[in-house]
N, C-alpha and C. Protein backbone atom coordinates (compact mmCIF):
# COMPACT_ATOMS: atom_id res chain seq x y z
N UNK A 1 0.83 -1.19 0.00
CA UNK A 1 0.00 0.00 0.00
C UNK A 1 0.87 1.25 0.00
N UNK A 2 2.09 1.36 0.53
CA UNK A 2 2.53 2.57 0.92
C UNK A 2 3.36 2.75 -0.18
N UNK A 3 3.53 1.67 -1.21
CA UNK A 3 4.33 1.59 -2.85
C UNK A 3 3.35 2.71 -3.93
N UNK A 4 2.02 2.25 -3.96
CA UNK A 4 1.21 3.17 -4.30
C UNK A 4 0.90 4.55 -3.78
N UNK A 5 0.92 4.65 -2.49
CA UNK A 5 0.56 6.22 -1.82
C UNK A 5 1.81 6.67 -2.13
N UNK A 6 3.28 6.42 -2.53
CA UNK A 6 4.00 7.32 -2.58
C UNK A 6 4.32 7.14 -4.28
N UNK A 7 3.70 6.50 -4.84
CA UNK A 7 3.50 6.81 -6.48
C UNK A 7 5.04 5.82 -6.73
N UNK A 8 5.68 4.21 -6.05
CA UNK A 8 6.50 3.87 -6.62
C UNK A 8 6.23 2.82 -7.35
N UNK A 9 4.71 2.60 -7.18
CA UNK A 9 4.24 1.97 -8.20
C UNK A 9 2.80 2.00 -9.07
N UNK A 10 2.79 2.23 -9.96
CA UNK A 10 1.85 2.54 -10.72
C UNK A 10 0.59 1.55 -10.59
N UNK A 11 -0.91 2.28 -10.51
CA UNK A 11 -1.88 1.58 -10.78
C UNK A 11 -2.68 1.51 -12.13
N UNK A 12 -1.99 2.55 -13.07
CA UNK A 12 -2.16 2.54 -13.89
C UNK A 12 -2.05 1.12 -15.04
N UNK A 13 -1.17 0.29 -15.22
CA UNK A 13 -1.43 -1.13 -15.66
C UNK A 13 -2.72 -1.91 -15.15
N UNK A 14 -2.78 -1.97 -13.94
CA UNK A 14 -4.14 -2.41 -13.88
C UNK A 14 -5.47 -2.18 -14.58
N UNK A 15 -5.24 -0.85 -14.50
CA UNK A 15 -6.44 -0.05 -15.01
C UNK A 15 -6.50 -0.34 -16.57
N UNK A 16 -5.17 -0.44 -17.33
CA UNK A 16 -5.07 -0.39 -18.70
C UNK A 16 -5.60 -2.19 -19.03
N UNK A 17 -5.62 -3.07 -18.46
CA UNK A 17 -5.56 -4.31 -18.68
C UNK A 17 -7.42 -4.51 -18.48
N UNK A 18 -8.03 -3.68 -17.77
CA UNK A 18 -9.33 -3.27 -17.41
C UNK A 18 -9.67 -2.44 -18.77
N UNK A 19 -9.21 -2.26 -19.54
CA UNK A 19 -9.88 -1.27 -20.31
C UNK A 19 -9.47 -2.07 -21.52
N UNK A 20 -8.55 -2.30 -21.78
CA UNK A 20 -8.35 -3.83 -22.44
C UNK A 20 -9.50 -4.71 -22.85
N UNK A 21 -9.76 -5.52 -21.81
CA UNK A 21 -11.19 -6.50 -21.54
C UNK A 21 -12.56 -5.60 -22.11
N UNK A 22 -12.43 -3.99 -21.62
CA UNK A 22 -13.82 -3.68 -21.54
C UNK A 22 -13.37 -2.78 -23.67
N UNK A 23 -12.86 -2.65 -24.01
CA UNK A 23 -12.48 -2.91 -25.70
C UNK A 23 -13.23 -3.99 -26.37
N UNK A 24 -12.09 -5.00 -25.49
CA UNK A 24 -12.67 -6.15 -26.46
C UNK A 24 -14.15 -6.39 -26.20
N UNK A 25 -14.73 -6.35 -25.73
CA UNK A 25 -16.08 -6.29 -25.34
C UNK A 25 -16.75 -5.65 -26.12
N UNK A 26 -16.24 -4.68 -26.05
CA UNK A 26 -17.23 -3.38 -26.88
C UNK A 26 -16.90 -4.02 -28.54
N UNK A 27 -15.90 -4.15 -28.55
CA UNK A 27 -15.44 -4.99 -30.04
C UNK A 27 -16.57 -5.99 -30.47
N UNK A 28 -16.40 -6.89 -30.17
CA UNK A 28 -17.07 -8.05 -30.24
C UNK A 28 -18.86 -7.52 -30.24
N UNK A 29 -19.27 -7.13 -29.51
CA UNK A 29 -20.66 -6.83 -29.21
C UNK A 29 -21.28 -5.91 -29.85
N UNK A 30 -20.26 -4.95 -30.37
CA UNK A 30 -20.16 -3.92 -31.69
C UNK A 30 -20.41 -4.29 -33.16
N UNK A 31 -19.45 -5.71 -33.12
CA UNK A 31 -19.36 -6.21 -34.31
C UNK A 31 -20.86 -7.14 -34.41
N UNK A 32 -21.19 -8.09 -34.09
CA UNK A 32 -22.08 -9.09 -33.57
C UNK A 32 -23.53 -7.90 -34.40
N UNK A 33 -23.42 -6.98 -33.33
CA UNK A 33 -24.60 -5.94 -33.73
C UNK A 33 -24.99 -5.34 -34.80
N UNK A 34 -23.93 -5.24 -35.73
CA UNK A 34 -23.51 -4.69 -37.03
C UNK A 34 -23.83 -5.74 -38.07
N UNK A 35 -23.29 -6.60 -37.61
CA UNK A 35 -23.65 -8.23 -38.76
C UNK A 35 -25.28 -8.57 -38.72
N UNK A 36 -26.01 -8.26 -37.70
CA UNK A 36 -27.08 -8.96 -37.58
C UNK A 36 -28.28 -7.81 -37.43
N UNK A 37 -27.75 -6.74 -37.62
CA UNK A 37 -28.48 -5.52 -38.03
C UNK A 37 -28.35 -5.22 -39.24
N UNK A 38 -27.49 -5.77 -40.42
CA UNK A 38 -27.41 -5.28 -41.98
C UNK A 38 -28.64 -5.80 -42.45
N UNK A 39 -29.27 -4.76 -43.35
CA UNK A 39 -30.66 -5.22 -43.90
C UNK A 39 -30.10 -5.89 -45.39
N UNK A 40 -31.00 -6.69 -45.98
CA UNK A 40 -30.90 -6.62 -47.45
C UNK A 40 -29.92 -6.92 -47.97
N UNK A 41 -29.61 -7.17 -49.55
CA UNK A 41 -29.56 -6.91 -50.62
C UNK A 41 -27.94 -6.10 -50.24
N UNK A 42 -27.36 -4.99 -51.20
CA UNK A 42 -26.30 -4.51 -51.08
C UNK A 42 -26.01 -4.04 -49.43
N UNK A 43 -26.26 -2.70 -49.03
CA UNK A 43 -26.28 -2.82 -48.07
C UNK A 43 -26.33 -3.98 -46.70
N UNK A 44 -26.75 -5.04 -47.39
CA UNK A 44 -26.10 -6.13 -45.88
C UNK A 44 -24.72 -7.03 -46.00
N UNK A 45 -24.06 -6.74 -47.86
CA UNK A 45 -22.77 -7.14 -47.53
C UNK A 45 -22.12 -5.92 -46.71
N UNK A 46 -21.98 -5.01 -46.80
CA UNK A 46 -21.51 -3.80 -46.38
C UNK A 46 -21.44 -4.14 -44.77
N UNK A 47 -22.59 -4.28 -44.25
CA UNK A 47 -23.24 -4.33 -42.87
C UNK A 47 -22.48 -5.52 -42.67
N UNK A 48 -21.98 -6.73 -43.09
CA UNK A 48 -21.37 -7.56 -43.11
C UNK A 48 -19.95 -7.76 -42.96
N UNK A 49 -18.84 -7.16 -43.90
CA UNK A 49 -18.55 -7.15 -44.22
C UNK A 49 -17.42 -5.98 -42.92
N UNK A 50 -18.18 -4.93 -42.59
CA UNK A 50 -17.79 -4.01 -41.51
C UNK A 50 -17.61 -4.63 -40.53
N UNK A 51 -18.79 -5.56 -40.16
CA UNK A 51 -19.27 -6.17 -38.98
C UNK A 51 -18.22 -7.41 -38.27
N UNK A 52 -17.46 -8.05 -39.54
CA UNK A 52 -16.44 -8.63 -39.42
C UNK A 52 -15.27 -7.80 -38.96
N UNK A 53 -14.99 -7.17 -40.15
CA UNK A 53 -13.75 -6.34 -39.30
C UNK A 53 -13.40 -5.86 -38.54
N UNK A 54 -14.98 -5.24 -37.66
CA UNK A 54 -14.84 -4.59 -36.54
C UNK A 54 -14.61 -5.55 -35.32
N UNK A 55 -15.16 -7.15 -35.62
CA UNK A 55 -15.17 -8.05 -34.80
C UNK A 55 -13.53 -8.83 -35.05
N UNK A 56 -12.94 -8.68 -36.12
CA UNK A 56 -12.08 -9.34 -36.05
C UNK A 56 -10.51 -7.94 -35.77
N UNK A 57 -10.42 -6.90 -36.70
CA UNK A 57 -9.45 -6.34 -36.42
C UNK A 57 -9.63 -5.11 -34.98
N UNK A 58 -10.64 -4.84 -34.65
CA UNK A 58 -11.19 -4.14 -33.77
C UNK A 58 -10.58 -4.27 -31.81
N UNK A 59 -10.14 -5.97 -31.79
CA UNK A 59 -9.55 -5.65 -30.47
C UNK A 59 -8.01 -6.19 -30.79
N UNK A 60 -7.57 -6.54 -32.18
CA UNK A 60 -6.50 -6.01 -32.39
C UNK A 60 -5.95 -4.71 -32.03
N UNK A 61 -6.44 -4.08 -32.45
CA UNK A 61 -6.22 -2.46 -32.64
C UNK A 61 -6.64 -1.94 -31.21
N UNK A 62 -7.33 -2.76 -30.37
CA UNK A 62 -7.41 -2.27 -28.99
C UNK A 62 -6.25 -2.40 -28.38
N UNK A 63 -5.76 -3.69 -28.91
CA UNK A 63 -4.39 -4.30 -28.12
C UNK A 63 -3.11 -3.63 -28.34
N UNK A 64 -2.98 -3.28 -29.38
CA UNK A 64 -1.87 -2.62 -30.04
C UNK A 64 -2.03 -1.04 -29.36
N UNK A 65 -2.83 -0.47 -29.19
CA UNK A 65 -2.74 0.35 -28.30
C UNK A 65 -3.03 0.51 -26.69
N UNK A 66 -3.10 -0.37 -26.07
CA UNK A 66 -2.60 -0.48 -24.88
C UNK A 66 -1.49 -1.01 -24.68
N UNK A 67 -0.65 -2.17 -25.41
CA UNK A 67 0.40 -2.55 -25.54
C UNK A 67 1.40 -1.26 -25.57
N UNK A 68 1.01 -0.22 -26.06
CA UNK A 68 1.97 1.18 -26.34
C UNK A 68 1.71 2.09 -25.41
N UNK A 69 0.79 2.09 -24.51
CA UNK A 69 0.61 2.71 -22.97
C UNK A 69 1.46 1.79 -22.25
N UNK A 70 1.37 0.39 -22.37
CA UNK A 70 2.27 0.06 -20.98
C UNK A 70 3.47 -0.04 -21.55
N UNK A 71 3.46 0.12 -22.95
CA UNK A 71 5.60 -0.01 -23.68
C UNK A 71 5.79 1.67 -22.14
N UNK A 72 5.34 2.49 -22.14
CA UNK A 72 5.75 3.41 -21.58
C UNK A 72 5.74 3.65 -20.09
N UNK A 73 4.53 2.76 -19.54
CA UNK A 73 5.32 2.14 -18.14
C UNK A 73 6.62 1.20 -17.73
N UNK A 74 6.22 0.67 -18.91
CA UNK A 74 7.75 -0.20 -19.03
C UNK A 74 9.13 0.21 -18.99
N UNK A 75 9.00 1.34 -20.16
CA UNK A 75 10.60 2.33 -19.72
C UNK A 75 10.44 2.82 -18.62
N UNK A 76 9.52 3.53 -17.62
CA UNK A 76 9.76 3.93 -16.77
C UNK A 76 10.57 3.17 -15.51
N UNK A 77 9.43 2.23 -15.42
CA UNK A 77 10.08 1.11 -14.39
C UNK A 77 11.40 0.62 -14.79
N UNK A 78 12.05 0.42 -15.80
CA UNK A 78 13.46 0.59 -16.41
C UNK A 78 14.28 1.39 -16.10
N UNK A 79 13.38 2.42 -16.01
CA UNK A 79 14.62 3.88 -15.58
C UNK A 79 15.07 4.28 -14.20
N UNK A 80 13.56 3.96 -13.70
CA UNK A 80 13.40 3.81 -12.44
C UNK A 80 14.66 2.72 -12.30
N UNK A 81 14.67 1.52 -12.11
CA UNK A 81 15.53 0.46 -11.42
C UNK A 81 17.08 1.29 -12.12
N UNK A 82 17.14 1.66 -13.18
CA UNK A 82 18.94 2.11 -13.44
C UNK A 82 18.83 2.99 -12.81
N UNK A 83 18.28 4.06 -12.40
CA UNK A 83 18.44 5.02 -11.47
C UNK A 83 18.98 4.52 -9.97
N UNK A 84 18.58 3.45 -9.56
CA UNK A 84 18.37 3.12 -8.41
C UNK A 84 19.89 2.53 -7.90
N UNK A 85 20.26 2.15 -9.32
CA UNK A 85 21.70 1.33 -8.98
C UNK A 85 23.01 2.17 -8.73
């Protein structure tokens, strides 16, 4: 506890790994909604077609950017420990 009250360790990863999950979520349930809401004829490859990508590249692209929030906790805690030595 007293690692956090004096900020030597971040709660921020937690939080990012939480927002992570709640992405992919939104991903998936986004996509799902999109596929099975396309009406018709042209318009439902479209609706289709989105609906995939958003379900398939969608928590890619979630991942890849939280992966690049914690690349930058990562140097810290890096710098942190060479500092220390």
């Amino acid at each position: 506890m007293h690692e956090y009250l004096t900020f030597r360790r971040f709660i921020t990863p937690v939080v990012i790994q939480a927002i992570f999950w709640l992405g992919v979520a939104v991903c998936v349930i986004r996509g799902i909604t999109m596929i099975a809401a396309s009406p018709g004829a042209f318009g439902g490859a479209i609706g289709i077609v989105g609906g995939l990508i958003v379900l398939f590249v969608g928590p890619i692209a979630v991942r890849v950017i939280c992966e690049l929030i914690m690349a930058i906790f990562r140097i810290h805690e890096a710098l942190v420990k060479e500092e220390d030595r």
